[in-house]
C-alpha atoms as a PDB file:
ATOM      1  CA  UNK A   1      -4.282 -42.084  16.175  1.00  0.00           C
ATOM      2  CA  UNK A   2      -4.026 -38.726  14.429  1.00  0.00           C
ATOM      3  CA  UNK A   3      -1.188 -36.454  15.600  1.00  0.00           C
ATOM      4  CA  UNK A   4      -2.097 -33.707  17.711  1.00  0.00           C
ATOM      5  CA  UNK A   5      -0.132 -30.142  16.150  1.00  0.00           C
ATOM      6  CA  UNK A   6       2.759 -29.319  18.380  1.00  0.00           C
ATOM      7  CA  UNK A   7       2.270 -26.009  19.848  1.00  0.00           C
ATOM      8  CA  UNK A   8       5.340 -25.066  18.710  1.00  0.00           C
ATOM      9  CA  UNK A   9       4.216 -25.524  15.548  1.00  0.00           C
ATOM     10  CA  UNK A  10       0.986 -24.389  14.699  1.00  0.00           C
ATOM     11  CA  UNK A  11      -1.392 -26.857  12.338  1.00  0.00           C
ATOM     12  CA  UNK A  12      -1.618 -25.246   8.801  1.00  0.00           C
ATOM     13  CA  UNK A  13      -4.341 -25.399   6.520  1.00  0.00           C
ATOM     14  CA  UNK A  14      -3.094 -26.646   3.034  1.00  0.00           C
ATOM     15  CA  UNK A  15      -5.764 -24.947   0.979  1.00  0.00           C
ATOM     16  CA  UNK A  16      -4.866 -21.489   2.346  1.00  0.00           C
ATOM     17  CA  UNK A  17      -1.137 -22.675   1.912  1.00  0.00           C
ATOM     18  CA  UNK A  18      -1.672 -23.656  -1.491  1.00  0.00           C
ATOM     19  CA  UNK A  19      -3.620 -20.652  -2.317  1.00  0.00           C
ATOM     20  CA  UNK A  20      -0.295 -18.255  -1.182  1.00  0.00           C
ATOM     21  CA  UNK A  21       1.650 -20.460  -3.426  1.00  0.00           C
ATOM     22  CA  UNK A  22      -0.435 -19.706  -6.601  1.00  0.00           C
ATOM     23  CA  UNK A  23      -0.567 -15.968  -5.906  1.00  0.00           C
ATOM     24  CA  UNK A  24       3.093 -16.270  -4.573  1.00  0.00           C
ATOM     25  CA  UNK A  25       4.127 -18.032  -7.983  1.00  0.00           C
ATOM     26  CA  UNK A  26       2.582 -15.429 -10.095  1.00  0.00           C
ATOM     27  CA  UNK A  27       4.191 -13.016  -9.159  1.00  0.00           C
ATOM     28  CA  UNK A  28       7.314 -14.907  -9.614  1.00  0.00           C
ATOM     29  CA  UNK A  29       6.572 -15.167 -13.102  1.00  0.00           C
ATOM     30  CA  UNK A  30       5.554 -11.635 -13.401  1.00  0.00           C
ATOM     31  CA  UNK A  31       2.158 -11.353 -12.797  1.00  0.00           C
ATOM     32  CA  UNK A  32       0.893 -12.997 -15.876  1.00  0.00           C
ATOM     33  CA  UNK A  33       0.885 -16.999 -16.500  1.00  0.00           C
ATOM     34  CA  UNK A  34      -1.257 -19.768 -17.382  1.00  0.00           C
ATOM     35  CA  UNK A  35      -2.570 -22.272 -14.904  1.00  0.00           C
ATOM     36  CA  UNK A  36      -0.492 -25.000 -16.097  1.00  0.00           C
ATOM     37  CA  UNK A  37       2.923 -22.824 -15.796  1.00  0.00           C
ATOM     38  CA  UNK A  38       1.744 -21.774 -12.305  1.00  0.00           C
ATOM     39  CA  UNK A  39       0.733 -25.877 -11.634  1.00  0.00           C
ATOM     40  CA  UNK A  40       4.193 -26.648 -12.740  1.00  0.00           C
ATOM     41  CA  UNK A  41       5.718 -23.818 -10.750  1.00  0.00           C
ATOM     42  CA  UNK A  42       4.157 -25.304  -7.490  1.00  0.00           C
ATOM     43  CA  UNK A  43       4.144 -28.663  -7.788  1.00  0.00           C
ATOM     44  CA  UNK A  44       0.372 -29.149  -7.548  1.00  0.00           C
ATOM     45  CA  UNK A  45      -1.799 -30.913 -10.503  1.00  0.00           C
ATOM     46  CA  UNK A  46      -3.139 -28.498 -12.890  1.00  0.00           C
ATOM     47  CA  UNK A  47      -7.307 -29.189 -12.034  1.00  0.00           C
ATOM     48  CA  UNK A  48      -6.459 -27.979  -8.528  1.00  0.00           C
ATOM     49  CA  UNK A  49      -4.515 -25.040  -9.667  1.00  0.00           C
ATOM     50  CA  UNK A  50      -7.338 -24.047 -11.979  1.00  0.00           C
ATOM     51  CA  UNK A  51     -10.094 -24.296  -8.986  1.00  0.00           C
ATOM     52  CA  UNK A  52      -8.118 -21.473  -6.801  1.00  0.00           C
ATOM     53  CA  UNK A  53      -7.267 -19.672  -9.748  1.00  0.00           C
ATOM     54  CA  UNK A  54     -11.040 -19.656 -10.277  1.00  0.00           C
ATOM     55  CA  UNK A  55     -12.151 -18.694  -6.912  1.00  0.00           C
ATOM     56  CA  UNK A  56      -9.188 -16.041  -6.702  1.00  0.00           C
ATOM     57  CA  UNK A  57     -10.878 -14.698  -9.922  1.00  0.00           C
ATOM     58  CA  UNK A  58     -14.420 -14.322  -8.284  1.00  0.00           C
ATOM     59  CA  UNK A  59     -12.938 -12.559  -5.485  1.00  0.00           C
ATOM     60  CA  UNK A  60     -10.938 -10.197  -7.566  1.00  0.00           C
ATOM     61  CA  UNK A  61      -7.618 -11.092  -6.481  1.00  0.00           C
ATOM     62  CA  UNK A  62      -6.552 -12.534  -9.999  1.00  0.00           C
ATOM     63  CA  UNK A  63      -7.889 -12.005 -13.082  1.00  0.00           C
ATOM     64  CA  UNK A  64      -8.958 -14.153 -15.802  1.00  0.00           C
ATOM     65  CA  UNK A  65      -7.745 -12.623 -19.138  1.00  0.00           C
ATOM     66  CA  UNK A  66      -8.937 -12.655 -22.416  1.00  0.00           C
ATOM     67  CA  UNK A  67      -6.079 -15.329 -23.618  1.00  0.00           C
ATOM     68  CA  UNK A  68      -7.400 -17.335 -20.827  1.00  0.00           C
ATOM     69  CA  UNK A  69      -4.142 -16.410 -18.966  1.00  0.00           C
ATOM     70  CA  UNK A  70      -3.946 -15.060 -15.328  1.00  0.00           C
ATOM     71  CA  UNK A  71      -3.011 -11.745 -13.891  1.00  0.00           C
ATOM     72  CA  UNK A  72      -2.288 -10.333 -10.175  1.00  0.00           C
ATOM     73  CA  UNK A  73      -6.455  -8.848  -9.582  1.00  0.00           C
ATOM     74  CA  UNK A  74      -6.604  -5.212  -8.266  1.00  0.00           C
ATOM     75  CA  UNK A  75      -7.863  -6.191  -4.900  1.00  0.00           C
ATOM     76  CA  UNK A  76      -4.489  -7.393  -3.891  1.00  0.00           C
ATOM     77  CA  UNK A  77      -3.024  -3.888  -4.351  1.00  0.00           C
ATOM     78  CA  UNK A  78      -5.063  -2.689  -1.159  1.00  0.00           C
ATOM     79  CA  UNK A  79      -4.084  -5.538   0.792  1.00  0.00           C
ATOM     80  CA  UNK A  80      -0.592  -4.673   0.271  1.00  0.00           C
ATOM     81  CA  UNK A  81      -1.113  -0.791   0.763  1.00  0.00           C
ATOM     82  CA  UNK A  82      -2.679  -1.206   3.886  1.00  0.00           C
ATOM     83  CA  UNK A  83       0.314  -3.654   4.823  1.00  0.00           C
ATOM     84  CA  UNK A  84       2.925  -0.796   3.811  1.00  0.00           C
ATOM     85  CA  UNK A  85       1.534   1.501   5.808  1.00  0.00           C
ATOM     86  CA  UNK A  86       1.684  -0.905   9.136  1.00  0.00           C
ATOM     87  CA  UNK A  87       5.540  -1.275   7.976  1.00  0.00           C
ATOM     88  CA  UNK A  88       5.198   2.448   7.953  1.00  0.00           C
ATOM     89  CA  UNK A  89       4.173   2.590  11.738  1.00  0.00           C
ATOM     90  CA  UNK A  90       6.366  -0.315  12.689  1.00  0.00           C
ATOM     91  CA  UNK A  91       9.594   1.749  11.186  1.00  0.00           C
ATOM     92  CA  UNK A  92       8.571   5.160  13.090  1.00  0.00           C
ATOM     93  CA  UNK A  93      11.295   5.628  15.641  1.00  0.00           C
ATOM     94  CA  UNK A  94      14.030   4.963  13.779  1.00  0.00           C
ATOM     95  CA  UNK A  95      12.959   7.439  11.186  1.00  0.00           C
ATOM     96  CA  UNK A  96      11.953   9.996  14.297  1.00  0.00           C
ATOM     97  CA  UNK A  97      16.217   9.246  15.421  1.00  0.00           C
ATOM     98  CA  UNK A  98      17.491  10.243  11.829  1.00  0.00           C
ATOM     99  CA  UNK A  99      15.613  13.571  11.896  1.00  0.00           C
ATOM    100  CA  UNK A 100      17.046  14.336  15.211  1.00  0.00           C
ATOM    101  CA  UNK A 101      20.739  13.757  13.164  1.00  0.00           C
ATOM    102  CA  UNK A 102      20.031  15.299  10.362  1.00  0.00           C
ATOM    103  CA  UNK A 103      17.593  18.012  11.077  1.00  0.00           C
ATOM    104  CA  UNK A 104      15.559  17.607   7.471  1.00  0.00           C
ATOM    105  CA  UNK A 105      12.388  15.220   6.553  1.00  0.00           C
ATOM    106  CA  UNK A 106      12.730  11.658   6.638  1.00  0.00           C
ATOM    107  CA  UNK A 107      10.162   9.486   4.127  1.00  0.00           C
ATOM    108  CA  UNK A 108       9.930   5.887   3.627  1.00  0.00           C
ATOM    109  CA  UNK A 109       8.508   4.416   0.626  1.00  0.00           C
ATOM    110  CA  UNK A 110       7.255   0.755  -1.019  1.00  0.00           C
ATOM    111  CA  UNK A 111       7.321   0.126  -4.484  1.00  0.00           C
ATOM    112  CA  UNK A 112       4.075  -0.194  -5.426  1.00  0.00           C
ATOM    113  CA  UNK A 113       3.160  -2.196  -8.934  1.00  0.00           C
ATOM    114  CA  UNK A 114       4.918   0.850 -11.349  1.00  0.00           C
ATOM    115  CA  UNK A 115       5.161   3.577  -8.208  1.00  0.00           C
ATOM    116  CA  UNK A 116       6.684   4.582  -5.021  1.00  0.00           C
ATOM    117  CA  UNK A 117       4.383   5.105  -2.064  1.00  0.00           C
ATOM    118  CA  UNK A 118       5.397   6.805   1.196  1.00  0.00           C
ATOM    119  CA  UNK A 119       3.909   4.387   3.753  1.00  0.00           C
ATOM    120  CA  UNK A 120       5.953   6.771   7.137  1.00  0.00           C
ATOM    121  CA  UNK A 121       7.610   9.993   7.414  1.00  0.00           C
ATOM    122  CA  UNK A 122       9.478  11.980  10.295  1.00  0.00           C
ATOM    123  CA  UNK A 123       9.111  15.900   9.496  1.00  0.00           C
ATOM    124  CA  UNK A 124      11.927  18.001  10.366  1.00  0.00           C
ATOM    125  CA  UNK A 125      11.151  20.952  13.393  1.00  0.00           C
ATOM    126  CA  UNK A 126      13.090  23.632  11.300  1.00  0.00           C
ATOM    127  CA  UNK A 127      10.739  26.536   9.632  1.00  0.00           C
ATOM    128  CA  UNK A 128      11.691  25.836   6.123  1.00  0.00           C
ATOM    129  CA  UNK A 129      11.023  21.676   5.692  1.00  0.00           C
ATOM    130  CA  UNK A 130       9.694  19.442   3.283  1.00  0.00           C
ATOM    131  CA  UNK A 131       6.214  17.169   3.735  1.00  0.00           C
ATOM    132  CA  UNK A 132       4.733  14.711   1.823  1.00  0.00           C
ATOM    133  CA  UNK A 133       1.470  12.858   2.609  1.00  0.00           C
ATOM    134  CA  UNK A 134       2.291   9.590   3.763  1.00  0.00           C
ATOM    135  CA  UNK A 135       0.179   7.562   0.500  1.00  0.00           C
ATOM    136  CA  UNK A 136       1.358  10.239  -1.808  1.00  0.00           C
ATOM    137  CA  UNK A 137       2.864   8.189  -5.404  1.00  0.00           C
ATOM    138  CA  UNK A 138       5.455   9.166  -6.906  1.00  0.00           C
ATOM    139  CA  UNK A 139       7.350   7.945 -10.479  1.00  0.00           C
ATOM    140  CA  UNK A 140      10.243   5.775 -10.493  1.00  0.00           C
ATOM    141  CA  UNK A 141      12.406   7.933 -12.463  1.00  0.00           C
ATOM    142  CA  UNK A 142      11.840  11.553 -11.414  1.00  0.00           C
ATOM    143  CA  UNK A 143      11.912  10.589  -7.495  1.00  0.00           C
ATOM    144  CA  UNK A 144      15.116   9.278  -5.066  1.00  0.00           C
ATOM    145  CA  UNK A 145      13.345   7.120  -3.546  1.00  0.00           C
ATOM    146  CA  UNK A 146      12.034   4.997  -7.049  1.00  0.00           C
ATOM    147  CA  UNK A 147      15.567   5.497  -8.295  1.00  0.00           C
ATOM    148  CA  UNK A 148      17.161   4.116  -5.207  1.00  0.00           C
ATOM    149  CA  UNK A 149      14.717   0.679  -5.414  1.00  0.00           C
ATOM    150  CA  UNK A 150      15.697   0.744  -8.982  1.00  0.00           C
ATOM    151  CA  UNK A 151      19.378  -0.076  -8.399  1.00  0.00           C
ATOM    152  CA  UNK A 152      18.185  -3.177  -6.546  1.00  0.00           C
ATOM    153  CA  UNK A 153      16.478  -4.903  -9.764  1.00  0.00           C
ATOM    154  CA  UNK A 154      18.031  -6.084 -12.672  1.00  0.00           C
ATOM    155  CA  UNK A 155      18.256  -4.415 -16.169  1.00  0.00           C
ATOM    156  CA  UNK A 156      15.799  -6.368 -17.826  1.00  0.00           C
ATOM    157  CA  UNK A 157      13.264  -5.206 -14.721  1.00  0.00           C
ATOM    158  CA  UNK A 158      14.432  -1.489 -14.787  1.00  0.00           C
ATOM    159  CA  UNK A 159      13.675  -1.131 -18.294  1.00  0.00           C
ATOM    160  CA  UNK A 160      10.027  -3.122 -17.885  1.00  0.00           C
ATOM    161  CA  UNK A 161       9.226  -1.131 -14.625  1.00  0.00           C
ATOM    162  CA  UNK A 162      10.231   2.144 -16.656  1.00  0.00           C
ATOM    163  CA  UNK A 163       8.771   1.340 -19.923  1.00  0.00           C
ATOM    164  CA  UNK A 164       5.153   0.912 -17.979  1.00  0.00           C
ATOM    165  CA  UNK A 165       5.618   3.872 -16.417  1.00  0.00           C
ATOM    166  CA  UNK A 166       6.043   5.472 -20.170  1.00  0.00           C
ATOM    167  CA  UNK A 167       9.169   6.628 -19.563  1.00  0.00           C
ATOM    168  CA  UNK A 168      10.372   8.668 -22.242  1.00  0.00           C
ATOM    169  CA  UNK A 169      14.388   8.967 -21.938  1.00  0.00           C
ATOM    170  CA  UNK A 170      15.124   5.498 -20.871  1.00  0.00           C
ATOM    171  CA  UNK A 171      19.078   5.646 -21.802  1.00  0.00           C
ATOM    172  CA  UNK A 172      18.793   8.964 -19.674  1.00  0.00           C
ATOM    173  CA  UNK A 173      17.287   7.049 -16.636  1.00  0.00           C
ATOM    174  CA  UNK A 174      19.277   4.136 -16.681  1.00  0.00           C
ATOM    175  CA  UNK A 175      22.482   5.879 -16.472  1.00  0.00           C
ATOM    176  CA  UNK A 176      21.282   7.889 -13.897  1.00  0.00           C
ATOM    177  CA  UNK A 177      20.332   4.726 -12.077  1.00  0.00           C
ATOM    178  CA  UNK A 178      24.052   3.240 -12.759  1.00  0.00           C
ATOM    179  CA  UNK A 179      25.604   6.282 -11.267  1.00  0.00           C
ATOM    180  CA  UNK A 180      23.456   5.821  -8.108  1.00  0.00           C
ATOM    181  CA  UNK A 181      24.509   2.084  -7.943  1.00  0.00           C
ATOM    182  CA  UNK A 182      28.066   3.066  -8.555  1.00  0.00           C
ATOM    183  CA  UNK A 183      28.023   5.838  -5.671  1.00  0.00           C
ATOM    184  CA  UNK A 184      25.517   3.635  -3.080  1.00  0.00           C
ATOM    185  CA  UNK A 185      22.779   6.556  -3.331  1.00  0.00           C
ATOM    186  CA  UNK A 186      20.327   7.735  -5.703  1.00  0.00           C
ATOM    187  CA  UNK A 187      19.635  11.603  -5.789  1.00  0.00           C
ATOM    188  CA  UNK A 188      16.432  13.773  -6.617  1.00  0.00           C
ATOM    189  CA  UNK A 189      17.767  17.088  -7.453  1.00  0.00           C
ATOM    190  CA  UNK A 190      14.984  19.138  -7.667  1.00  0.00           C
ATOM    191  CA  UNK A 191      12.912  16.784 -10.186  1.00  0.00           C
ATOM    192  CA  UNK A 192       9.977  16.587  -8.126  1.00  0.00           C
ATOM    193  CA  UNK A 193       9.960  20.104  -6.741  1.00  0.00           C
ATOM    194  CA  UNK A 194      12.044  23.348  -7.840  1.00  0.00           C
ATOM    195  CA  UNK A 195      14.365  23.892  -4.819  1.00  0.00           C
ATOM    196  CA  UNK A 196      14.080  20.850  -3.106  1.00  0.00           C
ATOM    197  CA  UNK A 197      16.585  17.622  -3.332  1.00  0.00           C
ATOM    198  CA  UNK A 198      16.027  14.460  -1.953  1.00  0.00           C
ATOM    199  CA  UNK A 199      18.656  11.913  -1.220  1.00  0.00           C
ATOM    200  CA  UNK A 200      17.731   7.821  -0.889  1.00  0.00           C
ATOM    201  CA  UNK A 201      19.254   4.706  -0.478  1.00  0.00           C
ATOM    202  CA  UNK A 202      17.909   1.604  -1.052  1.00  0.00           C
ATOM    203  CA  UNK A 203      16.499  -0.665   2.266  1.00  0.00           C
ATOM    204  CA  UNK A 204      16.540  -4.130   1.641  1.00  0.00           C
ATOM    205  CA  UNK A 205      14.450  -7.210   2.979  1.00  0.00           C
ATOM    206  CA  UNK A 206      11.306  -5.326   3.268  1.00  0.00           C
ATOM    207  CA  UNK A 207       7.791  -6.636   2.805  1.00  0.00           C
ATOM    208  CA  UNK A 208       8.713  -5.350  -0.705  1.00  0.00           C
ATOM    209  CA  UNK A 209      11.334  -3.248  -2.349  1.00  0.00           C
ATOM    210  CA  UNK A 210      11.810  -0.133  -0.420  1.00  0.00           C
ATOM    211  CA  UNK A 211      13.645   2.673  -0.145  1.00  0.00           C
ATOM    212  CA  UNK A 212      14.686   5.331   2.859  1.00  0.00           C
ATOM    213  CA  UNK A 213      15.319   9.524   1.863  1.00  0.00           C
ATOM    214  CA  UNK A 214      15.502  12.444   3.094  1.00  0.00           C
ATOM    215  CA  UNK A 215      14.562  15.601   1.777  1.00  0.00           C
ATOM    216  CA  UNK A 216      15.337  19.329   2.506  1.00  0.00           C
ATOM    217  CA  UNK A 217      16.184  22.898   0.563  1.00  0.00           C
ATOM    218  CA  UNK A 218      18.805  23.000  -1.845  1.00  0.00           C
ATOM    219  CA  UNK A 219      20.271  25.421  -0.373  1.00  0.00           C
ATOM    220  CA  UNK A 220      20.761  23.124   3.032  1.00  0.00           C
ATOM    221  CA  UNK A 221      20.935  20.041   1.172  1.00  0.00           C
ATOM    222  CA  UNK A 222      24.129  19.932  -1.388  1.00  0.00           C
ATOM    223  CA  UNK A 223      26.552  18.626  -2.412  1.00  0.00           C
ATOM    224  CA  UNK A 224      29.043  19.532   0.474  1.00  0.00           C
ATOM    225  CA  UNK A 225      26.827  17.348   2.862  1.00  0.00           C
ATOM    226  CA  UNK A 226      25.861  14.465   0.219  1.00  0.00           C
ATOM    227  CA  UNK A 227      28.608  11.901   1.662  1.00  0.00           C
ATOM    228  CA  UNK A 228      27.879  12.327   5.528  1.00  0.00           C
ATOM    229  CA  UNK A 229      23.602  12.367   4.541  1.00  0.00           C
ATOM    230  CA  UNK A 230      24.197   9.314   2.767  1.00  0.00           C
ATOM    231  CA  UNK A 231      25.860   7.364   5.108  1.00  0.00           C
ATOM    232  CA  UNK A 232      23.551   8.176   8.181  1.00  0.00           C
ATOM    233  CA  UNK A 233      20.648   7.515   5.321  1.00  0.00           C
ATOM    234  CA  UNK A 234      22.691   3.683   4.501  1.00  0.00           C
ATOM    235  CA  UNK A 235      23.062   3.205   8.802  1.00  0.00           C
ATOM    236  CA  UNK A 236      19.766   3.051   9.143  1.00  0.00           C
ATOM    237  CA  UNK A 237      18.598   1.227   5.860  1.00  0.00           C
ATOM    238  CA  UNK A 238      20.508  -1.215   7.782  1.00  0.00           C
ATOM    239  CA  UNK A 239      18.803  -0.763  11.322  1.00  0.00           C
ATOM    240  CA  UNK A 240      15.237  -1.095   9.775  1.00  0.00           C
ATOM    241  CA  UNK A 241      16.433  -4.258   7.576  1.00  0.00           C
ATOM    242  CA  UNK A 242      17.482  -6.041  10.648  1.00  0.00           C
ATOM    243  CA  UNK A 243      14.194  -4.918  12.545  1.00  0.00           C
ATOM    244  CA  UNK A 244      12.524  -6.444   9.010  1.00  0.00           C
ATOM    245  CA  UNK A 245      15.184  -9.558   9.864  1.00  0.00           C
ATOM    246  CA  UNK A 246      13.921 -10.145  13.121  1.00  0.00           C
ATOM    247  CA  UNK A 247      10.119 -10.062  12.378  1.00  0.00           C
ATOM    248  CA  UNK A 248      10.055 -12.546  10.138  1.00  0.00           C
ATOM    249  CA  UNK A 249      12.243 -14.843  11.518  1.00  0.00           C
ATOM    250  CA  UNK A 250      15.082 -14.496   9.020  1.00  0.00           C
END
């Protein structure tokens, strides 16, 4: 007699299971492997492997390179865009609370293959205030946000994430990126725009890395204020991470 799927448990399909493997394993890896690395990777014989690599290919979500290797295909970068942004909407009213404490723009942003990308944002009601179109990229190394999610990762992936972004002064970034480990928040002063500064702490089990600011004036936002910002900014990093927690189950 075959076994019924308890409804507890939901029956899974093992091709689309394998499928999220392969993609899940190449990024592992880095985004670039062959199919018998991948195979090994997952446990599955290489001929399989190589037929959803193959069909992945045709739809564009890997792609086939020259070296016969595999690479992460475009196609998966709107998949995940349009996931940020539902993270975005999920994430709203606890970025809507920090604006009423803090009385400056709140912005949350994914890193996105070699960018930042603001997938929700809480404008402050004050005359003078920052905005930022939610989907607006931003670099790594010139933005809090990108050097916030850049404390998370280890050297070897700084220097990688940084070096595709042609970065020029990577000893310059990467001590700027240790001081914002060492003090638990990463700071934009004024990189992005003359007369603004951004503070932004990293936000951790998110549907990728992410990272929570808040922007405002100079003149409002300095150093006086940088300690009390930072640790509303770091309460509810850990509010949305247990939200995050909860979702999936963790």
């Amino acid at each position: 007699m075959t076994s019924q799927p308890s409804p507890s448990r939901p029956a899974r399909v093992q091709s689309v299971d394998r499928t999220i493997d392969v993609l899940e394993a190449l990024a592992e890896v880095g985004g670039i492997a062959r199919s018998k690395e991948i195979a090994q990777t997952v446990g599955l014989p290489v001929p399989t492997v190589h037929r959803l690599l193959a069909t992945l290919n045709i739809r564009g979500y890997v792609l086939q390179l020259p070296d016969r290797r595999y690479a992460l295909g475009a196609r998966l970068v709107r998949l995940g865009t349009v996931a940020a942004q539902q993270s975005g909407a999920q994430v709203q009213p606890a970025l809507d609370r920090l604006v009423a404490r803090l009385e400056e723009t709140v912005n949350l942003a994914f890193l996105t293959q070699d960018t930042m990308t603001y997938v929700a944002q809480a404008s402050s009601h004050r005359s003078m205030r920052m905005f930022t179109e939610v989907g607006r990229r931003v670099a790594l190394h010139t933005s809090g946000v990108g050097k916030a999610v850049l404390t998370t990762l280890p050297e070897a992936q700084v220097r990688d994430a940084l070096a595709t972004a042609g970065t020029r002064d990577l000893d310059a970034v990467l001590s700027d990126v240790d001081a914002s480990r060492e003090r638990g928040y990463a700071i934009d002063d004024e990189e992005q725009e003359v007369g603004v500064r951004c503070l932004a702490v990293a936000v951790p089990g998110g549907p990728a890395p992410a990272a929570l600011s808040v922007s405002g004036p100079s003149s409002r936002l300095g150093p006086l204020v940088y300690e009390q910002v930072a640790a509303h900014l770091r309460a509810t990093a850990q509010e949305l991470a247990e939200g995050w927690a909860l979702d999936t189950g963790v």
